[in-house]
C-alpha atoms as a PDB file:
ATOM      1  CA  UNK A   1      -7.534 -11.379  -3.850  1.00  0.00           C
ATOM      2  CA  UNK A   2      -4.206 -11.043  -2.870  1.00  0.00           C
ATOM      3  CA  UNK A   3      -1.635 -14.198  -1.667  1.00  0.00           C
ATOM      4  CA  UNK A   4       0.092 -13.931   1.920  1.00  0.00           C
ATOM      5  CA  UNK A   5       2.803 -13.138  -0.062  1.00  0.00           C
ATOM      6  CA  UNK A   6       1.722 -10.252  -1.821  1.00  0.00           C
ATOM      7  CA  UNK A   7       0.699  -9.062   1.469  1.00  0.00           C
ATOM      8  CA  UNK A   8       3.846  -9.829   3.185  1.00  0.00           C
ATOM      9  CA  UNK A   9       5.493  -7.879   0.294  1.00  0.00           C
ATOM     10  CA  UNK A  10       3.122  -4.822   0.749  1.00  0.00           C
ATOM     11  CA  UNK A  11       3.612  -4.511   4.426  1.00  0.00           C
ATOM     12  CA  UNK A  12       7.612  -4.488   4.389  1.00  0.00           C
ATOM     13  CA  UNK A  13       7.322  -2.199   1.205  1.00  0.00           C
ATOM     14  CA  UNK A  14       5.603   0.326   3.377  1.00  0.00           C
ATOM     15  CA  UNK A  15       7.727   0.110   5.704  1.00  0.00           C
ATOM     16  CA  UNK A  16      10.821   0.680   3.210  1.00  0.00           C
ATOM     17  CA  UNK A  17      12.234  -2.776   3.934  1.00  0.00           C
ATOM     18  CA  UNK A  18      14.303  -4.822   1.347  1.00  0.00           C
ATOM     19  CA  UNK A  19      13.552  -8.161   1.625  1.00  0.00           C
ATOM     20  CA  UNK A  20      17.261  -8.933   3.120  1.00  0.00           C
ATOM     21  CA  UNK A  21      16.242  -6.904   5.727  1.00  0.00           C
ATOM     22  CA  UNK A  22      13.259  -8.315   6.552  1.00  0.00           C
ATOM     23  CA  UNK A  23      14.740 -11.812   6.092  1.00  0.00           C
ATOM     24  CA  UNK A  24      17.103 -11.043   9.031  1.00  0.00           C
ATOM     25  CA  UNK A  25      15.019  -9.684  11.766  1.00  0.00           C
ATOM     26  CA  UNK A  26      12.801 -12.695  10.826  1.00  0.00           C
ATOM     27  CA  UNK A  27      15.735 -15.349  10.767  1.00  0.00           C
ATOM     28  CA  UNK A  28      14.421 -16.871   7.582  1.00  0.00           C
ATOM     29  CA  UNK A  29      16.493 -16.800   4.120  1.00  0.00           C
ATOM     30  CA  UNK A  30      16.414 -13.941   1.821  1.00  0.00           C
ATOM     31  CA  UNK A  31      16.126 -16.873  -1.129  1.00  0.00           C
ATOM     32  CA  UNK A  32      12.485 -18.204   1.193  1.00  0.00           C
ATOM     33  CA  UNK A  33      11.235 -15.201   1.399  1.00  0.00           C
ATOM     34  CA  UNK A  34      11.595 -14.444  -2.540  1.00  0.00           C
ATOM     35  CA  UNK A  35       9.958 -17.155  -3.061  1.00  0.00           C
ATOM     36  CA  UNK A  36       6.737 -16.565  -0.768  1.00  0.00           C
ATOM     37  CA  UNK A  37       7.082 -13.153  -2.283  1.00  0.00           C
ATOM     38  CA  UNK A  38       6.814 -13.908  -5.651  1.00  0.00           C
ATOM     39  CA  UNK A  39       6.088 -17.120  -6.112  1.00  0.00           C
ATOM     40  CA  UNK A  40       3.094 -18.067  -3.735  1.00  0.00           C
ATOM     41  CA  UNK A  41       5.502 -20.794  -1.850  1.00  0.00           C
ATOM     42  CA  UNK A  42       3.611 -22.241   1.012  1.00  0.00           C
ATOM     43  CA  UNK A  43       4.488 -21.004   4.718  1.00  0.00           C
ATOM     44  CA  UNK A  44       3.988 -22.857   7.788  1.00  0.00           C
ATOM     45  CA  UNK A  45       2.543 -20.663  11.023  1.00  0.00           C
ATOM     46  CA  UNK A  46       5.876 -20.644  13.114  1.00  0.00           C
ATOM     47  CA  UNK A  47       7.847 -18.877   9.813  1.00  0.00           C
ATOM     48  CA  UNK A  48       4.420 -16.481   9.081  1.00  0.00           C
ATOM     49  CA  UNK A  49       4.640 -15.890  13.208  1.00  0.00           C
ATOM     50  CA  UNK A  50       8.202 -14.748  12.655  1.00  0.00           C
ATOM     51  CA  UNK A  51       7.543 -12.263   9.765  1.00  0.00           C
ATOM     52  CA  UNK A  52       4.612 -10.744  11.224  1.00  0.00           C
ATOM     53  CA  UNK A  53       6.530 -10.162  14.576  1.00  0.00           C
ATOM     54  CA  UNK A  54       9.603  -8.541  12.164  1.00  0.00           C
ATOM     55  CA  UNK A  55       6.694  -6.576  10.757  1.00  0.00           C
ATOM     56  CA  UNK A  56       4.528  -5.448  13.275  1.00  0.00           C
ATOM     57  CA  UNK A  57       1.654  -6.803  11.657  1.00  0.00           C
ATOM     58  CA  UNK A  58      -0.982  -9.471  12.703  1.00  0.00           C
ATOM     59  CA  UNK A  59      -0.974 -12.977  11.343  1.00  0.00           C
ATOM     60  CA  UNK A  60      -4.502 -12.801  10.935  1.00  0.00           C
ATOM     61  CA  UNK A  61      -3.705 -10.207   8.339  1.00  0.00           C
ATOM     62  CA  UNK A  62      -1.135 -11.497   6.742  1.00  0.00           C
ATOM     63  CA  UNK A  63      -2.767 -14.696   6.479  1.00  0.00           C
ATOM     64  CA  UNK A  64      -6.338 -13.588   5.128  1.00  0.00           C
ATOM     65  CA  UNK A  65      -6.433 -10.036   4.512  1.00  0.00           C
ATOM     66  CA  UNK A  66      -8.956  -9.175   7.483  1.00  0.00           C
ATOM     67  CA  UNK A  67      -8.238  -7.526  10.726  1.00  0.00           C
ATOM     68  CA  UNK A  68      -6.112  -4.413  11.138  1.00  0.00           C
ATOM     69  CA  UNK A  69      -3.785  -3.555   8.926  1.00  0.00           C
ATOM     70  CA  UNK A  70      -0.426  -2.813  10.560  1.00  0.00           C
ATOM     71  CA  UNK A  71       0.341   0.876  11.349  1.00  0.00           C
ATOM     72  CA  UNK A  72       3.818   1.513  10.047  1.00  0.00           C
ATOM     73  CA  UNK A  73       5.748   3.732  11.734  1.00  0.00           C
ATOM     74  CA  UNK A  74       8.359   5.857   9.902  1.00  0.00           C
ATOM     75  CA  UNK A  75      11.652   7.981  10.990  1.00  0.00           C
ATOM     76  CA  UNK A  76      10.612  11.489  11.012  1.00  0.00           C
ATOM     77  CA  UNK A  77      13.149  14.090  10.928  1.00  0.00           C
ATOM     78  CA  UNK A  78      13.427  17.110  12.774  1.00  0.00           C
ATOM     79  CA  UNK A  79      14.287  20.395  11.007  1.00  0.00           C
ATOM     80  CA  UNK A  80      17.626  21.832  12.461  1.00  0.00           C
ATOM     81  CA  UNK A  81      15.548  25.160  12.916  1.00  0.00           C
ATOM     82  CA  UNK A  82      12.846  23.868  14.885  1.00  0.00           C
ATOM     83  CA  UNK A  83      15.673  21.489  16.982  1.00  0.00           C
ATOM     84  CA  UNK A  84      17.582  24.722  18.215  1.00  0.00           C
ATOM     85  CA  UNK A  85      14.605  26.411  18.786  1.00  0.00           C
ATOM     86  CA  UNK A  86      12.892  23.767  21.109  1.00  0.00           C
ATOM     87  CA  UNK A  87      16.560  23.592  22.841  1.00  0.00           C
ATOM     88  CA  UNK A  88      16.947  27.635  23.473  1.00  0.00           C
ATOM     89  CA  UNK A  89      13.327  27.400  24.713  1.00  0.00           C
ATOM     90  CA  UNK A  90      14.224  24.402  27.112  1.00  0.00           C
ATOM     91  CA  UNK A  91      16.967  26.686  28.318  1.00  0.00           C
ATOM     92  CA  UNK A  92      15.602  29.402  28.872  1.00  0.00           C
ATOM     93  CA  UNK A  93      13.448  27.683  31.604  1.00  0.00           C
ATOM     94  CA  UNK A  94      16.019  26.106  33.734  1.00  0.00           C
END
């Protein structure tokens, strides 16, 4: 079964996150978060609150493993061709 850490590190993995980055939108250390990571260190609610609001994800999963998992959300990009196409289209209707 995996550790709140393991799931905390699968979550911002998904989402393409180093762990500096999550650190930051979390306002935790980058050296804390290693070690919940990797080392199964302990994590009160408030911190766990913190990183689940950085990661979209529910406590509730991050702490057990049950409920939703979180729906990550990546950048998509746009080919150039279908971009000029959807603008000379736009314009054309004016």
């Amino acid at each position: 079964m995996a550790t709140v850490g393991e799931r905390i590190k699968q979550v911002r993995e998904t989402k393409g996150w180093t762990q500096e980055k999550l650190a930051d939108e979390s306002g935790i250390s980058k050296s804390f978060l290693s070690e919940v990571e990797n080392k199964g260190r302990n994590i009160g609610l408030e911190l766990l609150l913190n990183i689940a609001q950085a990661l979209g994800a529910s406590v509730q999963y991050l702490a057990t493993g049950e409920g939703e998992e979180p729906m990550v959300r990546r950048s998509i990009e746009i080919p150039v061709e279908l971009s000029k196409a959807a603008e000379e289209l736009y314009l054309s209707h004016k």
